[in-house]
Protein backbone atom coordinates (compact mmCIF):
# COMPACT_ATOMS: atom_id res chain seq x y z
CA UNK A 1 103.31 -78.87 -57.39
CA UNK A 2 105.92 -78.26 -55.07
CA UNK A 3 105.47 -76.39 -52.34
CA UNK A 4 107.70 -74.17 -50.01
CA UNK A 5 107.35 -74.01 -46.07
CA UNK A 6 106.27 -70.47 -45.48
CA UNK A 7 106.54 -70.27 -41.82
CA UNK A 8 104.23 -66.84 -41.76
CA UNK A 9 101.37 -67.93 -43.49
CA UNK A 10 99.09 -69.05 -40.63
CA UNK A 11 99.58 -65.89 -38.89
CA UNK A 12 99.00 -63.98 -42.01
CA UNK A 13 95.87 -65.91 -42.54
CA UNK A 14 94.61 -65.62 -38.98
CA UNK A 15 95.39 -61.88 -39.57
CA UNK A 16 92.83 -61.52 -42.38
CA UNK A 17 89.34 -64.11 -41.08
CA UNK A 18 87.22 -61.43 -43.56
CA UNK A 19 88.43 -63.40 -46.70
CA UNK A 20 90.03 -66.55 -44.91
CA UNK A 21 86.92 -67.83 -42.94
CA UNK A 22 87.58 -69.15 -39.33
CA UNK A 23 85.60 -72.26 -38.52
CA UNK A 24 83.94 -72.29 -41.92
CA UNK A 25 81.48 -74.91 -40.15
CA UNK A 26 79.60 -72.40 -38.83
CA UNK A 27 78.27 -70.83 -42.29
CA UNK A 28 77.08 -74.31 -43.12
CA UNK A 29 73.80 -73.56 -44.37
CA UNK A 30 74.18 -69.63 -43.66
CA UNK A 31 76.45 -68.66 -46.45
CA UNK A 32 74.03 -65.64 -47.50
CA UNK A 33 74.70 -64.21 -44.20
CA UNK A 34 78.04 -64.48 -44.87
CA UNK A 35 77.56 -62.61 -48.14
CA UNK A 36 74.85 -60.38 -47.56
CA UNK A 37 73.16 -61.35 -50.41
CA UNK A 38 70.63 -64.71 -51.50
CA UNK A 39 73.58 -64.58 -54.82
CA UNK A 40 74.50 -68.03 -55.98
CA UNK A 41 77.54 -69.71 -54.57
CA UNK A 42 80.29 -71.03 -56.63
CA UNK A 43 83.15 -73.63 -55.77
CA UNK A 44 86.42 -73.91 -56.29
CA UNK A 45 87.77 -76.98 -55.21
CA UNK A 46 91.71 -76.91 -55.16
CA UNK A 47 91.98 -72.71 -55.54
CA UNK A 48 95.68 -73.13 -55.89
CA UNK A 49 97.19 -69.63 -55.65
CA UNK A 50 93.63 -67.98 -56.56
CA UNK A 51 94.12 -66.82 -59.81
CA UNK A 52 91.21 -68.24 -61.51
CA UNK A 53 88.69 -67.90 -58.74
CA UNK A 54 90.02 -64.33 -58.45
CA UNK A 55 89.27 -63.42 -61.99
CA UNK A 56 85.70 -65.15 -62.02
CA UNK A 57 84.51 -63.44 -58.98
CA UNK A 58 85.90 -59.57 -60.71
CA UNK A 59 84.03 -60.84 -63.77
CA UNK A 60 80.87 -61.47 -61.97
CA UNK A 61 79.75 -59.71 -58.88
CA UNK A 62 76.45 -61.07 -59.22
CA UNK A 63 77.99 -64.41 -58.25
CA UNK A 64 79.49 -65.58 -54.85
CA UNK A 65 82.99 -67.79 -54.95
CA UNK A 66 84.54 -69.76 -52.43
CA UNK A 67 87.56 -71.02 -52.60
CA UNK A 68 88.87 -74.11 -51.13
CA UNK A 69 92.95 -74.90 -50.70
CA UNK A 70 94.02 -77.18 -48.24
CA UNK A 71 97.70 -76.22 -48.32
CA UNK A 72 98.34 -73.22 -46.09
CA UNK A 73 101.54 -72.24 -48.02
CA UNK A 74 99.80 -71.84 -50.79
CA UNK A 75 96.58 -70.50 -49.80
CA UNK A 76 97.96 -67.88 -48.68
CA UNK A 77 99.75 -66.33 -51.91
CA UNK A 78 95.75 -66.45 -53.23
CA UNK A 79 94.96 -64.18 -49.81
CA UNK A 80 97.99 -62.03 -50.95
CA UNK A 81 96.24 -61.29 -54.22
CA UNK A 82 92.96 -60.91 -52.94
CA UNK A 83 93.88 -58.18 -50.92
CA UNK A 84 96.16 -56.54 -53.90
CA UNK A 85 92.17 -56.23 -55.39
CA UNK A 86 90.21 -52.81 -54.51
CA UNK A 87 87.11 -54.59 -53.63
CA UNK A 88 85.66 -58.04 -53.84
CA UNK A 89 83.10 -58.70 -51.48
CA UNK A 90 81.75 -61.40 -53.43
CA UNK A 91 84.76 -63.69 -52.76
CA UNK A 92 86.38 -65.99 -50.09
CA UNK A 93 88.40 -68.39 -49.37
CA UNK A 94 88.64 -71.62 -46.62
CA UNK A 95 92.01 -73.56 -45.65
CA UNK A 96 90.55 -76.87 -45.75
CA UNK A 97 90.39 -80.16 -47.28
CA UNK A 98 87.57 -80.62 -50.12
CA UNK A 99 86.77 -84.07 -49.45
CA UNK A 100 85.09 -82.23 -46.46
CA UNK A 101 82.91 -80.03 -48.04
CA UNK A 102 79.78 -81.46 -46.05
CA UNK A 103 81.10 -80.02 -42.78
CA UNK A 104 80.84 -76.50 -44.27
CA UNK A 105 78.10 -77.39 -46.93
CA UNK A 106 74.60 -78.52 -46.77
CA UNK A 107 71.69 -79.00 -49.94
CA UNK A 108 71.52 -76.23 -52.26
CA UNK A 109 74.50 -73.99 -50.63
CA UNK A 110 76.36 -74.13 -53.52
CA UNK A 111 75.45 -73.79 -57.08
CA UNK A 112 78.68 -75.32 -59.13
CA UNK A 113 81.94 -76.58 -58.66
CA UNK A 114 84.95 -75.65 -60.59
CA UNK A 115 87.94 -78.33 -60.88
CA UNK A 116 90.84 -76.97 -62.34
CA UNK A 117 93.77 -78.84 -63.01
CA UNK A 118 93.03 -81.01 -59.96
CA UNK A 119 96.01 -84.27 -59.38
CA UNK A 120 95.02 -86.84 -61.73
CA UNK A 121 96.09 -89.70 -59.86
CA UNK A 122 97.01 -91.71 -62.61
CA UNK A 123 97.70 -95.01 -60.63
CA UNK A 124 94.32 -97.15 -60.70
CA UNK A 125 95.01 -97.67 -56.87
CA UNK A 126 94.15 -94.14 -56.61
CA UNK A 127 91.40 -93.94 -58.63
CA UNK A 128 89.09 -92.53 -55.50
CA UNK A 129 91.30 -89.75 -55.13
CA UNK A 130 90.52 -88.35 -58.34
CA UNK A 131 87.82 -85.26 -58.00
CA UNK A 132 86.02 -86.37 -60.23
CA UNK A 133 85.69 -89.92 -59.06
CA UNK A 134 81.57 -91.40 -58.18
CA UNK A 135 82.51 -90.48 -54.91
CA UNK A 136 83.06 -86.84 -55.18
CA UNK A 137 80.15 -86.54 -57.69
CA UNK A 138 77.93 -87.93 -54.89
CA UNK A 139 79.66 -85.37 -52.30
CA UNK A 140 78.51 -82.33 -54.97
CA UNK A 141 75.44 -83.51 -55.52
CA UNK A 142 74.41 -83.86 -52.41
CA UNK A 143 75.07 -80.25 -51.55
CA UNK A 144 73.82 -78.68 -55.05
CA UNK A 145 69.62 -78.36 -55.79
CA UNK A 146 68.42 -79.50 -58.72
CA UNK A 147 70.65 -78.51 -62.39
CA UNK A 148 73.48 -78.19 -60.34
CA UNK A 149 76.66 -77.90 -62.60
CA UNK A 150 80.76 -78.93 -62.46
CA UNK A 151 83.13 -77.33 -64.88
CA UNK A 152 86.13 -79.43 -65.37
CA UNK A 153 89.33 -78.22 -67.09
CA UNK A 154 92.50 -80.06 -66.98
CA UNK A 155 95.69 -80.32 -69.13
CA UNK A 156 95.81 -84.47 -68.92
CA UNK A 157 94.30 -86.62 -71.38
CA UNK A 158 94.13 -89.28 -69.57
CA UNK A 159 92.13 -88.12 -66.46
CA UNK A 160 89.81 -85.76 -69.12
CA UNK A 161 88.60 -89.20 -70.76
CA UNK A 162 88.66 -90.62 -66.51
CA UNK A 163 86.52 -87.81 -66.09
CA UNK A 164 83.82 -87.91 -69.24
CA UNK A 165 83.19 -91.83 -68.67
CA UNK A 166 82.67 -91.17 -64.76
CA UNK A 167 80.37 -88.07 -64.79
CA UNK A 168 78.55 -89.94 -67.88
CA UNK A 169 78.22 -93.19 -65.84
CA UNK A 170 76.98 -91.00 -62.99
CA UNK A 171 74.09 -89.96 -65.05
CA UNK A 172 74.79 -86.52 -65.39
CA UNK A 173 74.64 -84.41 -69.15
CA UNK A 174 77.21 -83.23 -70.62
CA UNK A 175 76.47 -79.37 -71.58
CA UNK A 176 80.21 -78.79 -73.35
CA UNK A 177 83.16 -80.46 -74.20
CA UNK A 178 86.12 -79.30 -75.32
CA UNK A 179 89.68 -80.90 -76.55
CA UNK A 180 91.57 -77.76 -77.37
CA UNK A 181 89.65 -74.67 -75.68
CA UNK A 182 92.18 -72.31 -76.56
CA UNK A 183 91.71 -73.02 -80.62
CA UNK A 184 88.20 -71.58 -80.05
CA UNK A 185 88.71 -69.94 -76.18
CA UNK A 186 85.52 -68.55 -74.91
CA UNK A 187 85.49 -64.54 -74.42
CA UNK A 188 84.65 -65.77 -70.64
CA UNK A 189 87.07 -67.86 -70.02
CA UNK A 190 89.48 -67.37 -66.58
CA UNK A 191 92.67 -69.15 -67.22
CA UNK A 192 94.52 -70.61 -64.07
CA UNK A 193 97.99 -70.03 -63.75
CA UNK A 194 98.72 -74.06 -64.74
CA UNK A 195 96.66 -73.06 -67.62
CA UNK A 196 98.75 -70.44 -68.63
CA UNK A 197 102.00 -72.36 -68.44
CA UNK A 198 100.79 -75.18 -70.23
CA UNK A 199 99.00 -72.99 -72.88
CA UNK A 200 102.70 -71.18 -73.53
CA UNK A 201 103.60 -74.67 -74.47
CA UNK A 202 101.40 -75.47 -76.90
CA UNK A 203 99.49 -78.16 -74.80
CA UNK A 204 95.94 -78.61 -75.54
CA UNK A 205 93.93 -77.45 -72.68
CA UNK A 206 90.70 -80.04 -71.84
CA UNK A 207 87.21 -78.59 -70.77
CA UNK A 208 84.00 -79.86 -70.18
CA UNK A 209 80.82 -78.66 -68.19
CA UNK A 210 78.26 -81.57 -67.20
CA UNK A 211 74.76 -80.94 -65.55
CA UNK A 212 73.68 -83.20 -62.60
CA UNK A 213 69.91 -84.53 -63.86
């Protein structure tokens, strides 16, 4: 993804701390304060320009969603959108890095994790940067209870079949796969802008929920 300097968008973030959370660190473990509601707390790691975690949080208001974007430039287009909404109090988002999620995090504050579309980091070298590499899957876990659930979608082969042998190695259950989810798409299902572009040209899309045991 390329991404354009946008000179304005800290200010513009700073501007708007009710769905860009200052110091995030200080919810840890408080996120239902936050909230105002004991609601269930879902992840989006890498929101991207907030389209998907947008349309999940409209779709269920019974549900809380975070999320996370470490790239101010583009963070903020997903603020822009938010605040194009009428109301969704059930939604916000931090400007941080994922692989932090324990500074904001603790056990059982979140629910599930979304990865959408997240770099694949096709070099071996880079293998650990992947999300879905052991390492992340311990960094969920230890902030999900018991059951707790990632949804995966991406449009490369390569890191979708990365991704089934690592959360399968991990010992977690694979609930649903998919290798084409738009020749059967779900009535539920929130497409990312990636996933709209790449749908348009004819690309399978890749999907699969797994279950940590």
């Amino acid at each position: 993804m390329r991404l354009r300097n946008k000179p304005w968008a800290q200010d513009y973030i700073q501007a708007h701390p009710e769905v860009v959370i200052a110091n995030p660190e200080s919810r840890k473990g408080k996120w239902h304060e936050e909230f105002g509601n004991h609601n269930p707390v879902h992840v989006e790691v890498g929101t991207g320009k907030g389209q998907f975690v947008i349309g999940m949080a409209r779709q269920n208001p019974h549900i809380n969603y975070i999320g996370i974007e470490l790239y101010d430039s583009v963070i903020v287009v997903a603020l822009e959108k938010v605040l194009e909404q009428e109301s969704l109090p059930n939604l916000r988002l931090l400007n941080v890095n994922g692989k932090d999620l324990t500074e904001y995090f603790e056990k059982g504050d979140i629910s599930q994790v979304y990865l959408n579309f997240s770099d694949p980091w096709p070099k071996t070298r880079h293998a650990k940067r992947r999300l879905t590499h052991a390492n992340f899957l311990t960094l969920y876990k230890e902030l999900m209870p018991d059951g707790g659930e990632v949804h995966f979608k991406t449009d490369n082969r390569g890191l979708f079949e990365y991704s089934l042998m690592s959360m399968t190695d991990f010992g977690m259950k694979l609930q649903f796969v998919s290798l084409d989810l738009h020749a059967n798409e779900p009535e539920d299902n929130v497409r990312t802008e990636y996933e709209e572009k790449f749908a348009a040209k004819g690309q399978p899309i890749y999907r699969l929920e797994a279950k940590f045991n």
